[in-house]
C-alpha atoms as a PDB file:
ATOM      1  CA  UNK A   1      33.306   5.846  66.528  1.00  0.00           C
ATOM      2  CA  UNK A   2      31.345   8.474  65.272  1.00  0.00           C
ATOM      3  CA  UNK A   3      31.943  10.065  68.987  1.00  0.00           C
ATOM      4  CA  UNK A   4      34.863   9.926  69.324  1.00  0.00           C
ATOM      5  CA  UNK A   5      35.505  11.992  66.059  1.00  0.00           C
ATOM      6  CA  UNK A   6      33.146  14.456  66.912  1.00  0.00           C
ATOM      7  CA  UNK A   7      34.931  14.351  70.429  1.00  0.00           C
ATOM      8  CA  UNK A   8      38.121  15.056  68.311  1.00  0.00           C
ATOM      9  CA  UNK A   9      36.820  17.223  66.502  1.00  0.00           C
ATOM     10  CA  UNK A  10      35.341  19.209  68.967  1.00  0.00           C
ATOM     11  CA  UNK A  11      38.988  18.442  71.081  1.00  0.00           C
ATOM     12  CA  UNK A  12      41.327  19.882  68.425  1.00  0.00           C
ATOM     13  CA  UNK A  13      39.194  22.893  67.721  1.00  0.00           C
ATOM     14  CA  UNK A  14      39.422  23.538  71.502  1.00  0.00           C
ATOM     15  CA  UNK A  15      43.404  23.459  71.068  1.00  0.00           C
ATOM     16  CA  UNK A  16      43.761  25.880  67.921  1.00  0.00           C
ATOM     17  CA  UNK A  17      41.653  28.681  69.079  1.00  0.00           C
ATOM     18  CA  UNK A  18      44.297  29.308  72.076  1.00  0.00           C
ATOM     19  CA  UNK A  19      46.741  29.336  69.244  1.00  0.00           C
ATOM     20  CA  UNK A  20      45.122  31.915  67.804  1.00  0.00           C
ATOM     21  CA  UNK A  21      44.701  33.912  70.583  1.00  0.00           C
ATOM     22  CA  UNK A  22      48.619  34.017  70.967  1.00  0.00           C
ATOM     23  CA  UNK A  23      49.327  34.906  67.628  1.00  0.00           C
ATOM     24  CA  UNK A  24      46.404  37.777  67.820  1.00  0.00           C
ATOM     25  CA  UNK A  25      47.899  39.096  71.259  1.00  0.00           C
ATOM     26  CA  UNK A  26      52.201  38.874  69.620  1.00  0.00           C
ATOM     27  CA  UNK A  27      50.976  40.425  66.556  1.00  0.00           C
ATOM     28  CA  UNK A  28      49.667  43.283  68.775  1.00  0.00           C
ATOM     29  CA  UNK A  29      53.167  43.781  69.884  1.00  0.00           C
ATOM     30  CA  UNK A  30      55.000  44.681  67.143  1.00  0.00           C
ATOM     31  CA  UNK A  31      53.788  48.943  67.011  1.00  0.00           C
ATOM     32  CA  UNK A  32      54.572  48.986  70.753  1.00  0.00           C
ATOM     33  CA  UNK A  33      58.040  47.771  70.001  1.00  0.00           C
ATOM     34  CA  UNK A  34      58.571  50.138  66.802  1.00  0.00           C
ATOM     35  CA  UNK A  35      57.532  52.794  69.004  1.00  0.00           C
ATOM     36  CA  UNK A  36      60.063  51.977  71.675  1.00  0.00           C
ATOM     37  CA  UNK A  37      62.839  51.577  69.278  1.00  0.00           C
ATOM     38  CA  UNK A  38      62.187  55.149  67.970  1.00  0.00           C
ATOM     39  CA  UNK A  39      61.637  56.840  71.479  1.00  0.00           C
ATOM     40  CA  UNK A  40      64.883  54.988  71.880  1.00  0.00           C
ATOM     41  CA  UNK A  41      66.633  56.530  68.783  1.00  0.00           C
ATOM     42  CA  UNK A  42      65.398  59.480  68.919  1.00  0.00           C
ATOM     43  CA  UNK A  43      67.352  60.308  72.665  1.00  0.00           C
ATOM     44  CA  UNK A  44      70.601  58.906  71.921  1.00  0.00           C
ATOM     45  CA  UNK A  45      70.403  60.207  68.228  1.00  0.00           C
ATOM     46  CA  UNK A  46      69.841  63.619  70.465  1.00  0.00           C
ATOM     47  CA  UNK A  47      72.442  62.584  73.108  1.00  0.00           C
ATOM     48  CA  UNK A  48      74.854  61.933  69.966  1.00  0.00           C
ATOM     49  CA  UNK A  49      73.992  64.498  67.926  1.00  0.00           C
ATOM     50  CA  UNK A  50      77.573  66.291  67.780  1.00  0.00           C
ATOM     51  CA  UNK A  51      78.982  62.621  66.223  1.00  0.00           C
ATOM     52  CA  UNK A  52      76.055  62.280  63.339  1.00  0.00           C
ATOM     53  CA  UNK A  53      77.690  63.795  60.532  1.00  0.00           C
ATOM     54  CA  UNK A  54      80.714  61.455  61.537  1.00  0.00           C
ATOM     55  CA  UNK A  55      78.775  58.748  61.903  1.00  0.00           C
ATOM     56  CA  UNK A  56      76.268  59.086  58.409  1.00  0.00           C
ATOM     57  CA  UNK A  57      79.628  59.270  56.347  1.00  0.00           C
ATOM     58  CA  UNK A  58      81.393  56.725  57.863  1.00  0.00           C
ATOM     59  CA  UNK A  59      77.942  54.659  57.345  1.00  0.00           C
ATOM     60  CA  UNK A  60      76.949  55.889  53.931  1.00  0.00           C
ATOM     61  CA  UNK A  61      80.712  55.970  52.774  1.00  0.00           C
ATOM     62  CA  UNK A  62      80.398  59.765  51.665  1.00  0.00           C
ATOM     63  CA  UNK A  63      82.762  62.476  53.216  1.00  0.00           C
ATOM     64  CA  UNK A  64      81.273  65.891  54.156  1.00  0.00           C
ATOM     65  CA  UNK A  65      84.289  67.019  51.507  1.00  0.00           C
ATOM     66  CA  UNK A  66      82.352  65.263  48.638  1.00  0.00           C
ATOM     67  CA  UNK A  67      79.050  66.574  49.555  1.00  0.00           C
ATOM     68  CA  UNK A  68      80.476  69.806  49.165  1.00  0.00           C
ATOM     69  CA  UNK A  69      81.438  69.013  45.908  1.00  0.00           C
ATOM     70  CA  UNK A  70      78.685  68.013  44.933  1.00  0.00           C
ATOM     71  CA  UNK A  71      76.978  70.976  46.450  1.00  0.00           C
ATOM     72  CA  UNK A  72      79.577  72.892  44.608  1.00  0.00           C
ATOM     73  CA  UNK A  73      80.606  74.606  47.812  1.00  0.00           C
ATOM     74  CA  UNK A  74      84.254  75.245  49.482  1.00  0.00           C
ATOM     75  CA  UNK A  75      86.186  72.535  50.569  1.00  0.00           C
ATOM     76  CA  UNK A  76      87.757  72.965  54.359  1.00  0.00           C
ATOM     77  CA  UNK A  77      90.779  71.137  54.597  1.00  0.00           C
ATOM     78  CA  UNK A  78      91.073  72.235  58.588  1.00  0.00           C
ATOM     79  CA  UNK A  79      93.949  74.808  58.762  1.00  0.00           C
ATOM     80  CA  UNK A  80      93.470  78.639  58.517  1.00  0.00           C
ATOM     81  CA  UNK A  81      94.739  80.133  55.284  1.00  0.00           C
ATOM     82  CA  UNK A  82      97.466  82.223  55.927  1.00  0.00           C
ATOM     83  CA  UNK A  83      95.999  85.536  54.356  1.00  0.00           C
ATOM     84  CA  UNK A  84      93.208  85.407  57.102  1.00  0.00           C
ATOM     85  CA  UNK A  85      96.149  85.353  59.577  1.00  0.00           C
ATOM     86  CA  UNK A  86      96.723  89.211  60.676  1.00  0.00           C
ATOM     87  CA  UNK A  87     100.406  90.065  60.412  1.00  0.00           C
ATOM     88  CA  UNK A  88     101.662  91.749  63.650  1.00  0.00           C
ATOM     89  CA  UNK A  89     102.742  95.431  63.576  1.00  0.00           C
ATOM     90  CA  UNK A  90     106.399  96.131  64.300  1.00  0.00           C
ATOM     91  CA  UNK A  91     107.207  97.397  67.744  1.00  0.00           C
ATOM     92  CA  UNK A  92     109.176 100.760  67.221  1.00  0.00           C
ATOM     93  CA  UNK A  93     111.250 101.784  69.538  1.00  0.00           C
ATOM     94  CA  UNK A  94     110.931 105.212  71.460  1.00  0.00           C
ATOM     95  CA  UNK A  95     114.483 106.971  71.362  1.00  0.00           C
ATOM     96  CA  UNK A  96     113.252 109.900  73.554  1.00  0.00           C
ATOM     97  CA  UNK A  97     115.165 109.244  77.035  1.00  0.00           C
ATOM     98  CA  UNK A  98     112.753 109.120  79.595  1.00  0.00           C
ATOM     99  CA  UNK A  99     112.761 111.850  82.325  1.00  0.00           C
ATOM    100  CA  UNK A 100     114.462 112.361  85.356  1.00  0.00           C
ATOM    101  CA  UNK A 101     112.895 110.415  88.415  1.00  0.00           C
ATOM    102  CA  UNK A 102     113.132 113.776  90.248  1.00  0.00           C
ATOM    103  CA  UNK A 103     114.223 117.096  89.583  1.00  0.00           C
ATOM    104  CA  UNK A 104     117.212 117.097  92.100  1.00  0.00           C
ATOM    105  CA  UNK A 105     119.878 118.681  90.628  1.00  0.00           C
ATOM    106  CA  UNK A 106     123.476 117.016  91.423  1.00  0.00           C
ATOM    107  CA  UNK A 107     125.958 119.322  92.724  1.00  0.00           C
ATOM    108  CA  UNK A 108     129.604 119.226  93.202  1.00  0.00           C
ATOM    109  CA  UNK A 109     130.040 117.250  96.468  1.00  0.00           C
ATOM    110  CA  UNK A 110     127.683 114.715  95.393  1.00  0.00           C
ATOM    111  CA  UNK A 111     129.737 114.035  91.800  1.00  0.00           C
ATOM    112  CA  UNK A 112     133.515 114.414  93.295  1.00  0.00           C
ATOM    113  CA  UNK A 113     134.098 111.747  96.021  1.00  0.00           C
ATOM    114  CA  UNK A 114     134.220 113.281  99.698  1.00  0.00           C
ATOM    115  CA  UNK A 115     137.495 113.841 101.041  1.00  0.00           C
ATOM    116  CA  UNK A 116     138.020 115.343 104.946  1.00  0.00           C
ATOM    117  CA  UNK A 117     139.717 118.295 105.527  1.00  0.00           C
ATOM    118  CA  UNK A 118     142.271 118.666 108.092  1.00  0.00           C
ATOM    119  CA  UNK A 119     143.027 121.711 108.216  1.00  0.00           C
ATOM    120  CA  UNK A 120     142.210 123.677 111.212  1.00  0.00           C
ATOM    121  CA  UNK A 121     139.474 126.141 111.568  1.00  0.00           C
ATOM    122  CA  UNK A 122     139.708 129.718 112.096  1.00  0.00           C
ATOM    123  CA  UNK A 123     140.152 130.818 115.947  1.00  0.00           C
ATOM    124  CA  UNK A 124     136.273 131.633 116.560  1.00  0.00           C
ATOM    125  CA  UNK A 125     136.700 134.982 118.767  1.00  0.00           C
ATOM    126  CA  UNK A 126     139.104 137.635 117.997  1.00  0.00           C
ATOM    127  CA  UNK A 127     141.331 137.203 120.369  1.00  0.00           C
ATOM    128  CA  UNK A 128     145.542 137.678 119.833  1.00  0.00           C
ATOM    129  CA  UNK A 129     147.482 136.364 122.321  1.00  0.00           C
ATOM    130  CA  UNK A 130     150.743 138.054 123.238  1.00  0.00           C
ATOM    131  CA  UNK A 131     153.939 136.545 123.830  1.00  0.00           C
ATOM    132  CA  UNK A 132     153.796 136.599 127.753  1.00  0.00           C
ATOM    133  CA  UNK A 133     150.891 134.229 127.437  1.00  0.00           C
ATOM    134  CA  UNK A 134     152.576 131.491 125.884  1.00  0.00           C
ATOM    135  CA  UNK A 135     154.704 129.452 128.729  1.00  0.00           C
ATOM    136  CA  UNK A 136     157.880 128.611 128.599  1.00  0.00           C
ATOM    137  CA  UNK A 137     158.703 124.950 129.117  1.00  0.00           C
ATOM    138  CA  UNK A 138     159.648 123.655 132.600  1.00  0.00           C
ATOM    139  CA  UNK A 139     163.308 123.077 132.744  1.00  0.00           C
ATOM    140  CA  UNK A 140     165.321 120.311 134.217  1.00  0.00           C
ATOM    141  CA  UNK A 141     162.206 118.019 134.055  1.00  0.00           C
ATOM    142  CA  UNK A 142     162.977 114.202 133.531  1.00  0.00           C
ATOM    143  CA  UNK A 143     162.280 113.982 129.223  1.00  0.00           C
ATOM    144  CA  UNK A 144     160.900 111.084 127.390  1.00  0.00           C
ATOM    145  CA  UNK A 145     161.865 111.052 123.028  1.00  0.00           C
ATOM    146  CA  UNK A 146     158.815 110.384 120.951  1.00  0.00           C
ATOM    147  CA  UNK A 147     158.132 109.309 117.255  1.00  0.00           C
ATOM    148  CA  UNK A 148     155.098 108.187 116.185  1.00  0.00           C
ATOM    149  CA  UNK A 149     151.840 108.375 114.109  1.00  0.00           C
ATOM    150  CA  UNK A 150     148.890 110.034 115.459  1.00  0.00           C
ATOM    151  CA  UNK A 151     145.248 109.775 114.460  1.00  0.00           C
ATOM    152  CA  UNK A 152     141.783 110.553 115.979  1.00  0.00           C
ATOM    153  CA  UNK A 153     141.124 108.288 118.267  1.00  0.00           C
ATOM    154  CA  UNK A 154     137.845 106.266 117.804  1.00  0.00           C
ATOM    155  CA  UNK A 155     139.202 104.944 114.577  1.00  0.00           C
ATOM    156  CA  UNK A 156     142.466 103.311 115.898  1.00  0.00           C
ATOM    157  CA  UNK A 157     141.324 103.043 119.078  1.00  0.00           C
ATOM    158  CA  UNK A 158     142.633 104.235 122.419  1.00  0.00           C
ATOM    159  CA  UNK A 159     146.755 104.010 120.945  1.00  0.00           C
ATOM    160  CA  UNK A 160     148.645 107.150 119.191  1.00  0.00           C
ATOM    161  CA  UNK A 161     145.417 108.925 118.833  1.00  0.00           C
ATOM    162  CA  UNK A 162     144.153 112.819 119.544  1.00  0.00           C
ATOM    163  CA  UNK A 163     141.064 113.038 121.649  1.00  0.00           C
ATOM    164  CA  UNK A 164     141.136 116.718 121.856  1.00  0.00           C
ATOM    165  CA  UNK A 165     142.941 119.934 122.178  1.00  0.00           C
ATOM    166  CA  UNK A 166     144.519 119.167 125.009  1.00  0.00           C
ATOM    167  CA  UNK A 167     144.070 115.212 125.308  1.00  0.00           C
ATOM    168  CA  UNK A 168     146.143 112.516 123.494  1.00  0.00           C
ATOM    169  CA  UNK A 169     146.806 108.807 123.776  1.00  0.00           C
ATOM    170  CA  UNK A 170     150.533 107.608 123.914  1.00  0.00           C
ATOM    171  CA  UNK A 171     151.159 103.701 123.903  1.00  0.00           C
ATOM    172  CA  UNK A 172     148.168 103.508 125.254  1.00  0.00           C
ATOM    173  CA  UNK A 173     148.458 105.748 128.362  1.00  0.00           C
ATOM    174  CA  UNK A 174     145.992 109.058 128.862  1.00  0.00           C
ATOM    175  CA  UNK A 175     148.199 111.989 128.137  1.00  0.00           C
ATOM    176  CA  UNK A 176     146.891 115.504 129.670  1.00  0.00           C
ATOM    177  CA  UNK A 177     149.045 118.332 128.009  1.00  0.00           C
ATOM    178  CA  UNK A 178     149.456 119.897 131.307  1.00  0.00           C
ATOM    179  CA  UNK A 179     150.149 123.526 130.670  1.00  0.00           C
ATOM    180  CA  UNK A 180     147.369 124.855 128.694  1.00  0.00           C
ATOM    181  CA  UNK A 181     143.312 124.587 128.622  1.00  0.00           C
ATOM    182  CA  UNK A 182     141.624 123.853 125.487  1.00  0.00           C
ATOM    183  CA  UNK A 183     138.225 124.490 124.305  1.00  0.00           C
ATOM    184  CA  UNK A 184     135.464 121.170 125.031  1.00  0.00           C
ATOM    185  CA  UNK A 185     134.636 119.498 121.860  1.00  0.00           C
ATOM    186  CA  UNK A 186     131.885 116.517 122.661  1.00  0.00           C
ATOM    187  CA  UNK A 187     130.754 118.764 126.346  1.00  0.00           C
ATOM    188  CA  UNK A 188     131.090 122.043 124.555  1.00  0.00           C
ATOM    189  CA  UNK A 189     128.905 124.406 125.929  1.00  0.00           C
ATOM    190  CA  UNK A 190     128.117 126.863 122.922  1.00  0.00           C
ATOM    191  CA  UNK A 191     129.172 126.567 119.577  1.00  0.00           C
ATOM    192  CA  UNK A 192     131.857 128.812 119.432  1.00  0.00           C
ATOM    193  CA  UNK A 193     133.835 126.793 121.319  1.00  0.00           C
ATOM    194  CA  UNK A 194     133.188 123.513 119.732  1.00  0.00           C
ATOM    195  CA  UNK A 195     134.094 125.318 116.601  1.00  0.00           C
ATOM    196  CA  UNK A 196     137.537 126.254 118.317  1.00  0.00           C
ATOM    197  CA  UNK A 197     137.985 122.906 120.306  1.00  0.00           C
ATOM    198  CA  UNK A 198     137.634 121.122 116.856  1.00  0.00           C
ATOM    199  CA  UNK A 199     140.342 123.393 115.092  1.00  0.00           C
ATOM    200  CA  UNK A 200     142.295 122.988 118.375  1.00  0.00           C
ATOM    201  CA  UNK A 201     142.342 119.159 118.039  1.00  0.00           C
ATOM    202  CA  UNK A 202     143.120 119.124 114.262  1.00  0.00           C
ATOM    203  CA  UNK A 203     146.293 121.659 115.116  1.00  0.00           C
ATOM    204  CA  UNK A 204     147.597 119.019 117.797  1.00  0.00           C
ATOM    205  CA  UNK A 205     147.751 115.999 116.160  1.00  0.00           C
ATOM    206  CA  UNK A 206     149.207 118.013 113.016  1.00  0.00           C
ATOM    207  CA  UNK A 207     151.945 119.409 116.034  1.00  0.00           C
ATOM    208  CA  UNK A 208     152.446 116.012 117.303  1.00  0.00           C
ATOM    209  CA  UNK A 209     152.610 114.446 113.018  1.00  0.00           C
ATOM    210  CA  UNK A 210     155.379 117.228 112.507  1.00  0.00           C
ATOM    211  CA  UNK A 211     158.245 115.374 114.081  1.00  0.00           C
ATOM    212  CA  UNK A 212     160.126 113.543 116.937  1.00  0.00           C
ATOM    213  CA  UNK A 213     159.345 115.432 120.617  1.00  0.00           C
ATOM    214  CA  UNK A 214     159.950 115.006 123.992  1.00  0.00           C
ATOM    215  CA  UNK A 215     157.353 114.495 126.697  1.00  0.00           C
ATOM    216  CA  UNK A 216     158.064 115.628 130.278  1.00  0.00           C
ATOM    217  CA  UNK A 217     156.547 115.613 134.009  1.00  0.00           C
ATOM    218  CA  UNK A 218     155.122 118.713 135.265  1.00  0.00           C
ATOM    219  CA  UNK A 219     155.265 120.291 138.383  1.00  0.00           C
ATOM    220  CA  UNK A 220     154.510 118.048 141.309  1.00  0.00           C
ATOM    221  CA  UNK A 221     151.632 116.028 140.256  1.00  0.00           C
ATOM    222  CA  UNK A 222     151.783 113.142 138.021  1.00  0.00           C
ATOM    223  CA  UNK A 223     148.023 112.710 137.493  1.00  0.00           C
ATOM    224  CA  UNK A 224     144.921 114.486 137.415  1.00  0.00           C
ATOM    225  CA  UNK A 225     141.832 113.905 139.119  1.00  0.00           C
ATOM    226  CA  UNK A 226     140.519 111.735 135.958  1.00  0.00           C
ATOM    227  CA  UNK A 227     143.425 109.668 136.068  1.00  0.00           C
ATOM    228  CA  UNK A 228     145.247 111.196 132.898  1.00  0.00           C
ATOM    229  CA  UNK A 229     149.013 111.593 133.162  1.00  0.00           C
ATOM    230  CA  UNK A 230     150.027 115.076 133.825  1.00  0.00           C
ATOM    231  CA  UNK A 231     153.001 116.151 130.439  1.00  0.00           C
ATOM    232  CA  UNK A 232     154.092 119.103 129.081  1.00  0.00           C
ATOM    233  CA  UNK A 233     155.154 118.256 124.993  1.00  0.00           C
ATOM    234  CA  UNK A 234     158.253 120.271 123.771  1.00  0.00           C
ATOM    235  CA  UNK A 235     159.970 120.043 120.383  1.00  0.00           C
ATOM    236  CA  UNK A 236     163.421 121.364 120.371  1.00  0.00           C
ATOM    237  CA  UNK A 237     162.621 123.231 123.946  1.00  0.00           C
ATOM    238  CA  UNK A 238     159.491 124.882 122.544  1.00  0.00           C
ATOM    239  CA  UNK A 239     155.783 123.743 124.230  1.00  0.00           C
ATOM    240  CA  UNK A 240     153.579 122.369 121.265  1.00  0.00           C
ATOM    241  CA  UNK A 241     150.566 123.799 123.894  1.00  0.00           C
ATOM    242  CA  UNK A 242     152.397 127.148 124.006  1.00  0.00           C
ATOM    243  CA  UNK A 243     151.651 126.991 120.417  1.00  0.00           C
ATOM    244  CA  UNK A 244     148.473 126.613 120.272  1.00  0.00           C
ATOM    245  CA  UNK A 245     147.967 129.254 123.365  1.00  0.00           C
ATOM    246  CA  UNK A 246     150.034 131.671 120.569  1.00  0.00           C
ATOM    247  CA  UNK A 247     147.588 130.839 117.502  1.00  0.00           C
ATOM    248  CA  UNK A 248     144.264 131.365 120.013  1.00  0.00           C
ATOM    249  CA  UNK A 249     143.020 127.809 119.825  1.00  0.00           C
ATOM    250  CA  UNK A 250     144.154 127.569 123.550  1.00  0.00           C
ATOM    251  CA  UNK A 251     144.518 129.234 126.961  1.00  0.00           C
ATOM    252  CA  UNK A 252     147.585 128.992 129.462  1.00  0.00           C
ATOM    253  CA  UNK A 253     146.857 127.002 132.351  1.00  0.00           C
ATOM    254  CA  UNK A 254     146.061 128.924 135.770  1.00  0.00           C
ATOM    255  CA  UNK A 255     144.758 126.410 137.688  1.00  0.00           C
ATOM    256  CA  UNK A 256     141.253 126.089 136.796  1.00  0.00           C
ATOM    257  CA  UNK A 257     138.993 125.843 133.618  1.00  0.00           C
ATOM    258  CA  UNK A 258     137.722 129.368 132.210  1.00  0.00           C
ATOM    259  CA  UNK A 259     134.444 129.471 130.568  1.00  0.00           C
ATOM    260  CA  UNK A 260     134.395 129.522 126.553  1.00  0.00           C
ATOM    261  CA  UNK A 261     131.081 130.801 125.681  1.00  0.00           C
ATOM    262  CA  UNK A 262     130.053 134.792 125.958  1.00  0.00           C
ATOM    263  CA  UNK A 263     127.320 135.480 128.482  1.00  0.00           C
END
């Protein structure tokens, strides 16, 4: 008996000093486990360190307004007074008119709308015809009665329009005033006579605007070599060419073209 307590004895002994051992070795735990818990704090107090304030008075129950009144410091309600706002200035406006983009000076033909003149130019040599050098009109010719509106052509086409001073359309047929020459206008060869061919053309469409005439065949020939109808124009037995020959914007017809230009 007395062995088997001592075995006992000796048994649970054996058993409790483990126990201890445990105990010794979890006790030993605990500062390792503070110290995480701090390491742990610490970086997400530092992560969240923005939210503290938030977080301490939502925690302790005391507003950062009542520590400043208790601090006896200014209370921030948030908004901006209005005295620290700065008032903007007034924009005044400049009366002054600014200044010309250029210094081009308008003149009078840029202000008053255009308007073309008609009215024929000046002969361009000094030339005055006599009264044997304006033709009579052929008599006895067969005569065609004409009333109508002429223009330039190019704007109403080829119908009832001047092409020069010796060139007309008439219901659309190529009239060649047959006995006179007038100066060239687009295959001038000089500027004087464009200048004269020009006041030539003006004078015949104002001729053939100034009434009712009669167009007639001339001579033999009913065409010319460019296919325009050969015509003398009378009004009231007078050539309109003979008139022109008379005011020096033309020449009689002799059969072939005389030169316009000096030299």
């Amino acid at each position: 008996m007395a062995a088997r307590k001592a075995a006992r004895k000796s048994g649970g002994g054996a058993r409790r000093k483990p126990a201890r051992r445990s105990a010794g070795a979890s006790g030993s735990l605990w500062p390792w486990l503070g110290a995480l818990v701090l390491v742990v704090g610490g970086v997400s107090a530092y992560d969240h360190r923005r939210d503290l304030p938030g977080w301490v008075s939502t925690i302790t129950g005391t507003t950062s307004k009542e520590i400043a009144k208790l601090e006896n410091k200014p209370v921030s309600t948030g908004a901006i007074p209005p005295a620290s706002v700065p008032t903007p200035a007034m924009r005044k406006l400049d009366p002054t008119p600014l200044p010309p983009a250029t210094t081009l000076t308008p003149t009078e033909a840029m202000v008053v709308p255009h308007q073309r003149d008609n009215s024929p130019l000046p002969p361009a040599t000094t030339l005055v015809p006599t009264q044997a050098m304006a033709p009579a009109a052929p008599q006895g010719m067969e005569k065609v009665s004409v009333s109508t509106r002429f223009y330039y052509c190019g704007r109403s086409g080829l119908n009832n329009c001047v092409v020069d001073g010796d060139t007309f359309w008439l219901n659309k047929v190529k009239i060649r005033v047959a006995d006179i020459d007038a100066p060239e206008t687009e295959q001038a060869k000089c500027k004087s006579e464009r200048d004269r061919g020009f006041a030539a053309k003006v004078r015949l469409r104002e001729l053939l605007n100034a009434g009712s005439f009669e167009v007639e065949t001339f001579g033999t020939r009913d065409v010319d070599q460019y296919g325009r109808k050969l015509r003398v124009v009378t009004r009231n037995g007078r050539s309109l060419g003979g008139m022109l020959v008379q005011e020096g914007l033309a020449r009689p017809w002799t059969g072939h073209r005389m030169p316009w230009c000096n030299g």
